[in-house]
PDB file of N, CA and C in Angstrom:
ATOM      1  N   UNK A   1      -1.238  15.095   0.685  1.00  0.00           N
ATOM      2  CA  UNK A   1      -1.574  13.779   1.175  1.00  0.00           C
ATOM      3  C   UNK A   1      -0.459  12.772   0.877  1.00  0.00           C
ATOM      4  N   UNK A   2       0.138  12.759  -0.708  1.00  0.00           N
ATOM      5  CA  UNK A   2       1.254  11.915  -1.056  1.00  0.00           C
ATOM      6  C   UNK A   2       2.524  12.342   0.527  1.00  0.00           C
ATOM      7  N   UNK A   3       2.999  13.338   0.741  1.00  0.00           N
ATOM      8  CA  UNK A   3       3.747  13.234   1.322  1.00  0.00           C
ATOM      9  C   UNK A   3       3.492  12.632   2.931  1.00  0.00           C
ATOM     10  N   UNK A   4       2.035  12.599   3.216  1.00  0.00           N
ATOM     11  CA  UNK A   4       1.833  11.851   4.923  1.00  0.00           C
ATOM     12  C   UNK A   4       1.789  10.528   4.431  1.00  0.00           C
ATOM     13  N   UNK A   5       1.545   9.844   3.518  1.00  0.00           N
ATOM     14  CA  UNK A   5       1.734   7.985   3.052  1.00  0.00           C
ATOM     15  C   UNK A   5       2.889   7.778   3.403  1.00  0.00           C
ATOM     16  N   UNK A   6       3.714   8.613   2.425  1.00  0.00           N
ATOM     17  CA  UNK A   6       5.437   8.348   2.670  1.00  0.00           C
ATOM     18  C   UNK A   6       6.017   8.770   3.681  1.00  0.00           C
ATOM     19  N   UNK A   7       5.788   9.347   4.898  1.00  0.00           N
ATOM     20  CA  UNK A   7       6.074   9.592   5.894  1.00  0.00           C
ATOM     21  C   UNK A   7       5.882   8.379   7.098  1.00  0.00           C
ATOM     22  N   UNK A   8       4.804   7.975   6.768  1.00  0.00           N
ATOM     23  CA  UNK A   8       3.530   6.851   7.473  1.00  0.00           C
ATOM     24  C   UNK A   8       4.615   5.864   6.990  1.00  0.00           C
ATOM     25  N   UNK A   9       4.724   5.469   5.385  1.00  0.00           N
ATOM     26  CA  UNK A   9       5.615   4.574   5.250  1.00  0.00           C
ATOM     27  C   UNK A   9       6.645   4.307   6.176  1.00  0.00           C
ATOM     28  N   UNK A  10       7.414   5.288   5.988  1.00  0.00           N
ATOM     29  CA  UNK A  10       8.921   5.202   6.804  1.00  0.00           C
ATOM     30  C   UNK A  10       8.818   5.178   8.131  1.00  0.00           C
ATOM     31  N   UNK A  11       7.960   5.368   8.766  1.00  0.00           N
ATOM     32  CA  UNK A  11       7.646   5.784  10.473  1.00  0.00           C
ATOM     33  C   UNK A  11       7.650   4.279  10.655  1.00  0.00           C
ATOM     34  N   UNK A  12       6.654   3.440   9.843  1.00  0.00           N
ATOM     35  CA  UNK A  12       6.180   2.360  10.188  1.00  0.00           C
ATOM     36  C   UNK A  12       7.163   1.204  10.069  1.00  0.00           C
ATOM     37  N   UNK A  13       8.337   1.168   8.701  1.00  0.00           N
ATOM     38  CA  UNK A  13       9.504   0.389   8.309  1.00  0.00           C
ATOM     39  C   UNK A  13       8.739  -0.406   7.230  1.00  0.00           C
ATOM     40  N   UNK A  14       7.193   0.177   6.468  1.00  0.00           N
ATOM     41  CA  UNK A  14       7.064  -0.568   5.410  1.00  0.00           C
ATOM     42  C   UNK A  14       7.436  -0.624   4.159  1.00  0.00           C
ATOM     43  N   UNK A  15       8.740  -0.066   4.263  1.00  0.00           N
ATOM     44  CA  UNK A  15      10.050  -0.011   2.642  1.00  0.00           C
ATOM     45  C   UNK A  15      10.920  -0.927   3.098  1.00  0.00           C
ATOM     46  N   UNK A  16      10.515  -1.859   4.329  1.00  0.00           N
ATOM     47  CA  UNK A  16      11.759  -2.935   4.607  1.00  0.00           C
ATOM     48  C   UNK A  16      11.493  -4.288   3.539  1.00  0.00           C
ATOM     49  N   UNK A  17      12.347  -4.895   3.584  1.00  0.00           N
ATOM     50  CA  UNK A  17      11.951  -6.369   2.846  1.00  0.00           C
ATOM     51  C   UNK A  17      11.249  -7.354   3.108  1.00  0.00           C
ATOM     52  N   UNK A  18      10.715  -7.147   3.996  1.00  0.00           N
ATOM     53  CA  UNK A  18       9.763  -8.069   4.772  1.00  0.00           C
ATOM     54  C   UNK A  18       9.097  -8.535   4.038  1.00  0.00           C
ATOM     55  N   UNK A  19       8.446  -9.869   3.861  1.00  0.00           N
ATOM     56  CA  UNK A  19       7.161 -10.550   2.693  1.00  0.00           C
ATOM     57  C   UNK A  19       6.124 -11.085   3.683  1.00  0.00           C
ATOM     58  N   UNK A  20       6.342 -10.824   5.057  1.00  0.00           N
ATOM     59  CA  UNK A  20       4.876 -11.353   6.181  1.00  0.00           C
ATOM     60  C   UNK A  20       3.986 -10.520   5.903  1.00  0.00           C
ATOM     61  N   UNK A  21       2.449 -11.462   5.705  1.00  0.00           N
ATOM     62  CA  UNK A  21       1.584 -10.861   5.627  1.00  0.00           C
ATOM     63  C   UNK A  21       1.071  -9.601   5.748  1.00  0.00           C
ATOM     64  N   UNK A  22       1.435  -9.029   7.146  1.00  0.00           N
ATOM     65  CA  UNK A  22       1.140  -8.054   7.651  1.00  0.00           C
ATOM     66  C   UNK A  22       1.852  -6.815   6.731  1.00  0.00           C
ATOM     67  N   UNK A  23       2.788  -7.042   6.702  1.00  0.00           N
ATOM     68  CA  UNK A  23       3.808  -5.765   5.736  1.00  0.00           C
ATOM     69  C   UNK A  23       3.073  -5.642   4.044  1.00  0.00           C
ATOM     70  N   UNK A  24       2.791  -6.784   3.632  1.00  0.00           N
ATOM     71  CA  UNK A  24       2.863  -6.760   2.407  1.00  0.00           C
ATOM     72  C   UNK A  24       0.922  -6.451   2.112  1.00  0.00           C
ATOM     73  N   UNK A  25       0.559  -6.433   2.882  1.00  0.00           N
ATOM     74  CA  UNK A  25      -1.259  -6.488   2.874  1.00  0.00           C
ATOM     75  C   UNK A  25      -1.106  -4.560   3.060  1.00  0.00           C
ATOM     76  N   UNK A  26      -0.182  -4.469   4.028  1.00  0.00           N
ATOM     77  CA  UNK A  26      -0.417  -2.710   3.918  1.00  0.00           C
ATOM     78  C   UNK A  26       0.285  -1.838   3.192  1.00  0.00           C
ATOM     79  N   UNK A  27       1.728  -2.538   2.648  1.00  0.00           N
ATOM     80  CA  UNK A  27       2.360  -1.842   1.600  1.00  0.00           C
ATOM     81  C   UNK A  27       1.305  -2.425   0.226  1.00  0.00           C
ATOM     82  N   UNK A  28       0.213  -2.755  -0.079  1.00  0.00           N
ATOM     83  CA  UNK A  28      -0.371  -3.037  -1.053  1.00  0.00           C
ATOM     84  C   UNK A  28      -1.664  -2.149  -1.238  1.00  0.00           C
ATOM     85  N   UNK A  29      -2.286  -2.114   0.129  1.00  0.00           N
ATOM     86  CA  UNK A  29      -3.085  -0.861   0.041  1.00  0.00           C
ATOM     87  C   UNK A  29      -2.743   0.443   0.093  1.00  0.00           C
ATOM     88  N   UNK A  30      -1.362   1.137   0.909  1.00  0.00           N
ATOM     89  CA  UNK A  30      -0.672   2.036   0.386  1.00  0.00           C
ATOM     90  C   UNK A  30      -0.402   2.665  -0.846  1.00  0.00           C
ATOM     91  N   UNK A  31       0.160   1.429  -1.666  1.00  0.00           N
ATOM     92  CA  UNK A  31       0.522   1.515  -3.115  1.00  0.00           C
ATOM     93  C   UNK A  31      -0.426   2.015  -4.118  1.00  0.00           C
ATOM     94  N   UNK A  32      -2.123   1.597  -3.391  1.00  0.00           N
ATOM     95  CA  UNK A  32      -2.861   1.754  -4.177  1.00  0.00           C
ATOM     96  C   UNK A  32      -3.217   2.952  -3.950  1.00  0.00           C
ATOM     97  N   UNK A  33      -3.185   3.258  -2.570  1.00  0.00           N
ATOM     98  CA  UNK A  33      -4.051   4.942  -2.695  1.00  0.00           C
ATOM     99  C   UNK A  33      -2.223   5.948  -3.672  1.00  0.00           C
ATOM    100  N   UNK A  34      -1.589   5.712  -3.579  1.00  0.00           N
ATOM    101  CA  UNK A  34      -0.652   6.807  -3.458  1.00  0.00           C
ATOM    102  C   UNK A  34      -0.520   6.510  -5.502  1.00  0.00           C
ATOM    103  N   UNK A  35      -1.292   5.241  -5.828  1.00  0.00           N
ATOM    104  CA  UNK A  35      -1.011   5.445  -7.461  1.00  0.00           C
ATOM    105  C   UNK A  35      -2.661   6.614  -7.312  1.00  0.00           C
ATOM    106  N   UNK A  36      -3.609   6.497  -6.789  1.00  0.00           N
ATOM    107  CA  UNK A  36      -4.458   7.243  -7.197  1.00  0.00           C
ATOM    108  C   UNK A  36      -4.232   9.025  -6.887  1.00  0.00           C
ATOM    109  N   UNK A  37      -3.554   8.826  -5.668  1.00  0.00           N
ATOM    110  CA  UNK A  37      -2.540  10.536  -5.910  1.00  0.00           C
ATOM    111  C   UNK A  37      -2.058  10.969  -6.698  1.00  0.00           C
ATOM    112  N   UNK A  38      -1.485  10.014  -7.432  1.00  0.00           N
ATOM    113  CA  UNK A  38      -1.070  10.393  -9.193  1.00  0.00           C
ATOM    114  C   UNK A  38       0.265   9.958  -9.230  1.00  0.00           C
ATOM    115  N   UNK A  39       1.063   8.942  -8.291  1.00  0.00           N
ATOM    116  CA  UNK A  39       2.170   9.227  -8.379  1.00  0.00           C
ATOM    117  C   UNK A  39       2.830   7.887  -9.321  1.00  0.00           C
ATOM    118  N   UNK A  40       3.680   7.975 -10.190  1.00  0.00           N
ATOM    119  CA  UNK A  40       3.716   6.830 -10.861  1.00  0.00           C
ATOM    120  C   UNK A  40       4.467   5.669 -10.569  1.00  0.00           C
ATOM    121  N   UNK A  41       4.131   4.317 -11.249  1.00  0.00           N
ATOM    122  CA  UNK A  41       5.080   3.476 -10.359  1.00  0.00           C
ATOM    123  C   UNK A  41       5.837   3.149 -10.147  1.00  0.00           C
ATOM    124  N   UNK A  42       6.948   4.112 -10.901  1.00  0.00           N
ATOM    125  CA  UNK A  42       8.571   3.853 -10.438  1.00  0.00           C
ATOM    126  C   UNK A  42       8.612   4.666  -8.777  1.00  0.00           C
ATOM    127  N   UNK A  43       8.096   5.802  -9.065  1.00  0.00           N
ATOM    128  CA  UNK A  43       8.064   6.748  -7.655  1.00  0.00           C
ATOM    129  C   UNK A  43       7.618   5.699  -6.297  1.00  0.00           C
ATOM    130  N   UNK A  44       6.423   4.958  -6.741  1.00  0.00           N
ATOM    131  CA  UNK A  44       6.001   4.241  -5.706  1.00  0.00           C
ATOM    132  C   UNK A  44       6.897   3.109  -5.090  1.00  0.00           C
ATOM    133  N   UNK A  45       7.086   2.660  -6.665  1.00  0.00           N
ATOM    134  CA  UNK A  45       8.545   1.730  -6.364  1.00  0.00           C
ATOM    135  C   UNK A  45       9.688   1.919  -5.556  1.00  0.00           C
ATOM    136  N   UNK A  46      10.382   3.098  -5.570  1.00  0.00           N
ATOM    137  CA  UNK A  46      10.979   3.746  -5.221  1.00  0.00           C
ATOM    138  C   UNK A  46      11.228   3.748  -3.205  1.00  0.00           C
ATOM    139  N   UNK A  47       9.585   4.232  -3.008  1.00  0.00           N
ATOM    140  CA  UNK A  47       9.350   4.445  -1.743  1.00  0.00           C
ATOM    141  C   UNK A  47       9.232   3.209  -1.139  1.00  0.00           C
ATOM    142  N   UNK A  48       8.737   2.276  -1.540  1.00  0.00           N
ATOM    143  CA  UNK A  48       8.786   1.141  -1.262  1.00  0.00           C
ATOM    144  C   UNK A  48       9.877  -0.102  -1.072  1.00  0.00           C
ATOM    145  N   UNK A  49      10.866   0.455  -1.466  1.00  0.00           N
ATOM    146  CA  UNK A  49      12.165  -0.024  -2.251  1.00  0.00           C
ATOM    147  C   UNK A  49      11.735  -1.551  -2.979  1.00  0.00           C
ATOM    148  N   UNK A  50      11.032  -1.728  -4.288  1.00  0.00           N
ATOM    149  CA  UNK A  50      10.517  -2.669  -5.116  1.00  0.00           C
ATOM    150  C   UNK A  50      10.602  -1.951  -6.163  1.00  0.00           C
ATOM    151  N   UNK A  51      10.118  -3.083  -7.025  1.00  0.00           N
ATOM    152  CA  UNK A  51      10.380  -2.713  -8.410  1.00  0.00           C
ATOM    153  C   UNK A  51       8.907  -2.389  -8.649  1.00  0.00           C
ATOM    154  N   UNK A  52       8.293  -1.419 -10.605  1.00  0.00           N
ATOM    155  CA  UNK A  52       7.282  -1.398 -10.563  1.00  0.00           C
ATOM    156  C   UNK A  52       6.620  -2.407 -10.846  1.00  0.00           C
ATOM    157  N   UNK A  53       7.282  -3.341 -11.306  1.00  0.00           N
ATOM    158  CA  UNK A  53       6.607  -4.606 -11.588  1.00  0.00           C
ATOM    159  C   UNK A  53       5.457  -5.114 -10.168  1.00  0.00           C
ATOM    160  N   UNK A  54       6.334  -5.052  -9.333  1.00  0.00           N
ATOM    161  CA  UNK A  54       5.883  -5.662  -8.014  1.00  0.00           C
ATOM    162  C   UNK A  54       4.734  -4.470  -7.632  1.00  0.00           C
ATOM    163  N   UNK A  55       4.878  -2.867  -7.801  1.00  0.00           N
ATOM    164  CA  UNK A  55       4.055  -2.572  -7.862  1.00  0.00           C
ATOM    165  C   UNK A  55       2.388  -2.653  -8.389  1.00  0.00           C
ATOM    166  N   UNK A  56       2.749  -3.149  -9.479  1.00  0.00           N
ATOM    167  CA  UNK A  56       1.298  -2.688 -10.372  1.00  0.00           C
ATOM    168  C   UNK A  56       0.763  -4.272 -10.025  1.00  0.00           C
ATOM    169  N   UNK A  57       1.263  -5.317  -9.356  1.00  0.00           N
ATOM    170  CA  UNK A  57       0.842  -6.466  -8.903  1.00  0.00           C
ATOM    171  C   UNK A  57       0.442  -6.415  -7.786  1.00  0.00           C
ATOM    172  N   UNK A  58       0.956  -5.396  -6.572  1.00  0.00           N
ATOM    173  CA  UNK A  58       0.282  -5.013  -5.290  1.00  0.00           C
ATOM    174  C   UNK A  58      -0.603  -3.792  -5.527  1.00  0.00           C
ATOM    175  N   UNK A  59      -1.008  -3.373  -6.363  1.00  0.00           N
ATOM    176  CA  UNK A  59      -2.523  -2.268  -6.861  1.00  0.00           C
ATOM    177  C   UNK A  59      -3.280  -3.360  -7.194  1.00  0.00           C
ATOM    178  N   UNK A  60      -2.787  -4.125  -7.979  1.00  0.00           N
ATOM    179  CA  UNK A  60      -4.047  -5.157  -8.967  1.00  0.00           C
ATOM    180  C   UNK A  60      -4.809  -5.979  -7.791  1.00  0.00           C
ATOM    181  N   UNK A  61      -3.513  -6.309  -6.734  1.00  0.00           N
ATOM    182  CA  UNK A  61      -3.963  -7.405  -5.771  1.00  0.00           C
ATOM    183  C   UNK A  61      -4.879  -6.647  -4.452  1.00  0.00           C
ATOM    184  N   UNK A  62      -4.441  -5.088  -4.513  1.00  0.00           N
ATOM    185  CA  UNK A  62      -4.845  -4.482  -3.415  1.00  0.00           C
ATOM    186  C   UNK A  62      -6.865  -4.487  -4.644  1.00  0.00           C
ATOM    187  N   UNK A  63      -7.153  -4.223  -5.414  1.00  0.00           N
ATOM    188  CA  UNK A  63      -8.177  -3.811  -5.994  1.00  0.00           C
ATOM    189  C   UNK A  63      -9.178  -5.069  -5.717  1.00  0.00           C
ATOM    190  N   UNK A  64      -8.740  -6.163  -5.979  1.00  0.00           N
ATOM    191  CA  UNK A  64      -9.253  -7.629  -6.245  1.00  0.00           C
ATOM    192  C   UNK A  64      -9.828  -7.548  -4.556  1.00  0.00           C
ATOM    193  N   UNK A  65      -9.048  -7.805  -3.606  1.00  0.00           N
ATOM    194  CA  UNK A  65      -9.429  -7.917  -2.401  1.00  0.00           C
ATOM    195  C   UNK A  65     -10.326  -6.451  -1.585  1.00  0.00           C
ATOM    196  N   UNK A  66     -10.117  -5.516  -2.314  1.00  0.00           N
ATOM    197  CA  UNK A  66     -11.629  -4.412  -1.919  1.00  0.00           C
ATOM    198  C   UNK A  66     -12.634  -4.863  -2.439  1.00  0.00           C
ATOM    199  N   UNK A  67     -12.489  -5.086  -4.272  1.00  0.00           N
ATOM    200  CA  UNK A  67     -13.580  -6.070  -4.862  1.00  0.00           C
ATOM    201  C   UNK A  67     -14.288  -7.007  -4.275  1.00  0.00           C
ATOM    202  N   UNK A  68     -13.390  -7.898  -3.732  1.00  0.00           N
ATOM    203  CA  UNK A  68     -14.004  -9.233  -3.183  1.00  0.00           C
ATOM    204  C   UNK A  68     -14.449  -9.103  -1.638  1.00  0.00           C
ATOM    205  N   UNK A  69     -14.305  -8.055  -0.654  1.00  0.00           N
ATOM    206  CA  UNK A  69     -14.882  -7.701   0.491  1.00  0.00           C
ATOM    207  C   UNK A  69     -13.661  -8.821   1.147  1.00  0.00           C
ATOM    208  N   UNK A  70     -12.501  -9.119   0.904  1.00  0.00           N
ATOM    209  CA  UNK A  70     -11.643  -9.884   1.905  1.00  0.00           C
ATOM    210  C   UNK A  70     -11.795  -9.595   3.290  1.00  0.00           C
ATOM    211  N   UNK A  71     -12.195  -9.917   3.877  1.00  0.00           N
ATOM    212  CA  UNK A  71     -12.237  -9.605   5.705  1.00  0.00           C
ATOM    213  C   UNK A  71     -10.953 -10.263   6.065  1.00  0.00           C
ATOM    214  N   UNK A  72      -9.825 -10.935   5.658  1.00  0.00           N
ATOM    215  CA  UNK A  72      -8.428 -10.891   6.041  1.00  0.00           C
ATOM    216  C   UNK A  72      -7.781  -9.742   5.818  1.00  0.00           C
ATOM    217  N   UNK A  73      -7.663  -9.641   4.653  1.00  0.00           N
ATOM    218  CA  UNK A  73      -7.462  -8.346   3.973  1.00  0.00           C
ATOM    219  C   UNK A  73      -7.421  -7.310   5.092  1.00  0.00           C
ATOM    220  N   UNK A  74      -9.047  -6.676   4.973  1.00  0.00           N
ATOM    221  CA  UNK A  74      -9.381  -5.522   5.942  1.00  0.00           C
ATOM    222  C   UNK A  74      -8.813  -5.419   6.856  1.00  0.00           C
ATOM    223  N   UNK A  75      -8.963  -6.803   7.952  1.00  0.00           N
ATOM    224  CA  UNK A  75      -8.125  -6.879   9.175  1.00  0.00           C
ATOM    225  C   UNK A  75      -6.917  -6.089   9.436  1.00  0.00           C
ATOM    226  N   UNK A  76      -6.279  -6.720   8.227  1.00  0.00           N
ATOM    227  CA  UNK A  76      -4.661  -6.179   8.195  1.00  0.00           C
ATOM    228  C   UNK A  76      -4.290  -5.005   8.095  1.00  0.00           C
ATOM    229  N   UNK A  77      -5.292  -4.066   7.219  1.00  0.00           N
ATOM    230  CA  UNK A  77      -4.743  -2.954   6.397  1.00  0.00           C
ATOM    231  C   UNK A  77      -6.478  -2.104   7.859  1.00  0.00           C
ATOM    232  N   UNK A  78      -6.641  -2.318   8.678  1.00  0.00           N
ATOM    233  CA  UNK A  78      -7.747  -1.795   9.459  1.00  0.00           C
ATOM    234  C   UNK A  78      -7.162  -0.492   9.766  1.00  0.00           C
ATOM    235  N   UNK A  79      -5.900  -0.196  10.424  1.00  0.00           N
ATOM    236  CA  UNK A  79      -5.679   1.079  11.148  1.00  0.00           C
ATOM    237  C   UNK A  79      -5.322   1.518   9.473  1.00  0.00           C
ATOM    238  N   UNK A  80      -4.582   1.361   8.481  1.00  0.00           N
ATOM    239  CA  UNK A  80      -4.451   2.241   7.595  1.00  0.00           C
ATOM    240  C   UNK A  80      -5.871   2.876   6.601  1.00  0.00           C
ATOM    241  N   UNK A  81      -6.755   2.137   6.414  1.00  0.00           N
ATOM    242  CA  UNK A  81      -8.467   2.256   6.033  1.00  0.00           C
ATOM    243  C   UNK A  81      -9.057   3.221   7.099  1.00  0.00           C
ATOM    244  N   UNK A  82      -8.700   3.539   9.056  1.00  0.00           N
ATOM    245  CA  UNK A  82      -8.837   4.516   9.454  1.00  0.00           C
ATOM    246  C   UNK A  82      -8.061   6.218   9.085  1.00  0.00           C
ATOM    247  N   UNK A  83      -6.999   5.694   8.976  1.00  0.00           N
ATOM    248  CA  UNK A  83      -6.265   6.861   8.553  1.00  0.00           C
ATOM    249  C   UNK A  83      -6.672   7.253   7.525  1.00  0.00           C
ATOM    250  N   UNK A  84      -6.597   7.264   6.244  1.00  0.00           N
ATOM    251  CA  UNK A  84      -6.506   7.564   4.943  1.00  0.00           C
ATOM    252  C   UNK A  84      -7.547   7.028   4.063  1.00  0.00           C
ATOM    253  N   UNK A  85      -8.891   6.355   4.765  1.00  0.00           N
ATOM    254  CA  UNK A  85      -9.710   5.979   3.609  1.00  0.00           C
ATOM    255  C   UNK A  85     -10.412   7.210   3.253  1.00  0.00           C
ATOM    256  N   UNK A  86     -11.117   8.031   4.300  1.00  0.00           N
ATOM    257  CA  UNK A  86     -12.142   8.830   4.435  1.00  0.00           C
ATOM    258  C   UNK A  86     -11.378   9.826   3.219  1.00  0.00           C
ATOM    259  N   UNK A  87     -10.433   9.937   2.655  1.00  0.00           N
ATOM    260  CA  UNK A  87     -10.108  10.889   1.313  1.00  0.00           C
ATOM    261  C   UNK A  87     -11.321  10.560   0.460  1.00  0.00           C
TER     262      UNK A  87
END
């Protein structure tokens, strides 16, 4: 599974630098399933090209907004929650 995220990643260009919403709402839910794959957060960092700092702040932020039922949120990250939630 880790290796179709990071594939998905790169297909899509979400290891670019981009900080618009849209990029950063799905490289945040990404981040989060692929730390629960086990992978740690330099690796994630890595794929992402960020640091882990920025990681473990886009897990914390991706958790808060499943927590809180964000319907912006969802919106954004909708086709990736089809792909890869049902794990």
């Amino acid at each position: 599974m880790k290796e179709i995220i990071i594939k998905y990643v790169e297909e899509n260009g979400l290891n670019c630098k981009s900080r618009h919403r849209e990029y950063s709402y799905r490289r945040m839910f990404l981040a989060g399933l692929l730390h629960k794959e086990g992978l740690t957060l330099q690796a994630i960092a890595d794929i992402f090209n960020r640091t882990h700092a920025t990681i473990i702040h886009a897990i914390r932020t991706d958790q808060h907004f499943i927590k809180t039922n964000d319907s912006v949120y969802k919106m954004y990250i909708q086709k990736e929650l089809e792909l890869f939630a049902p794990l």
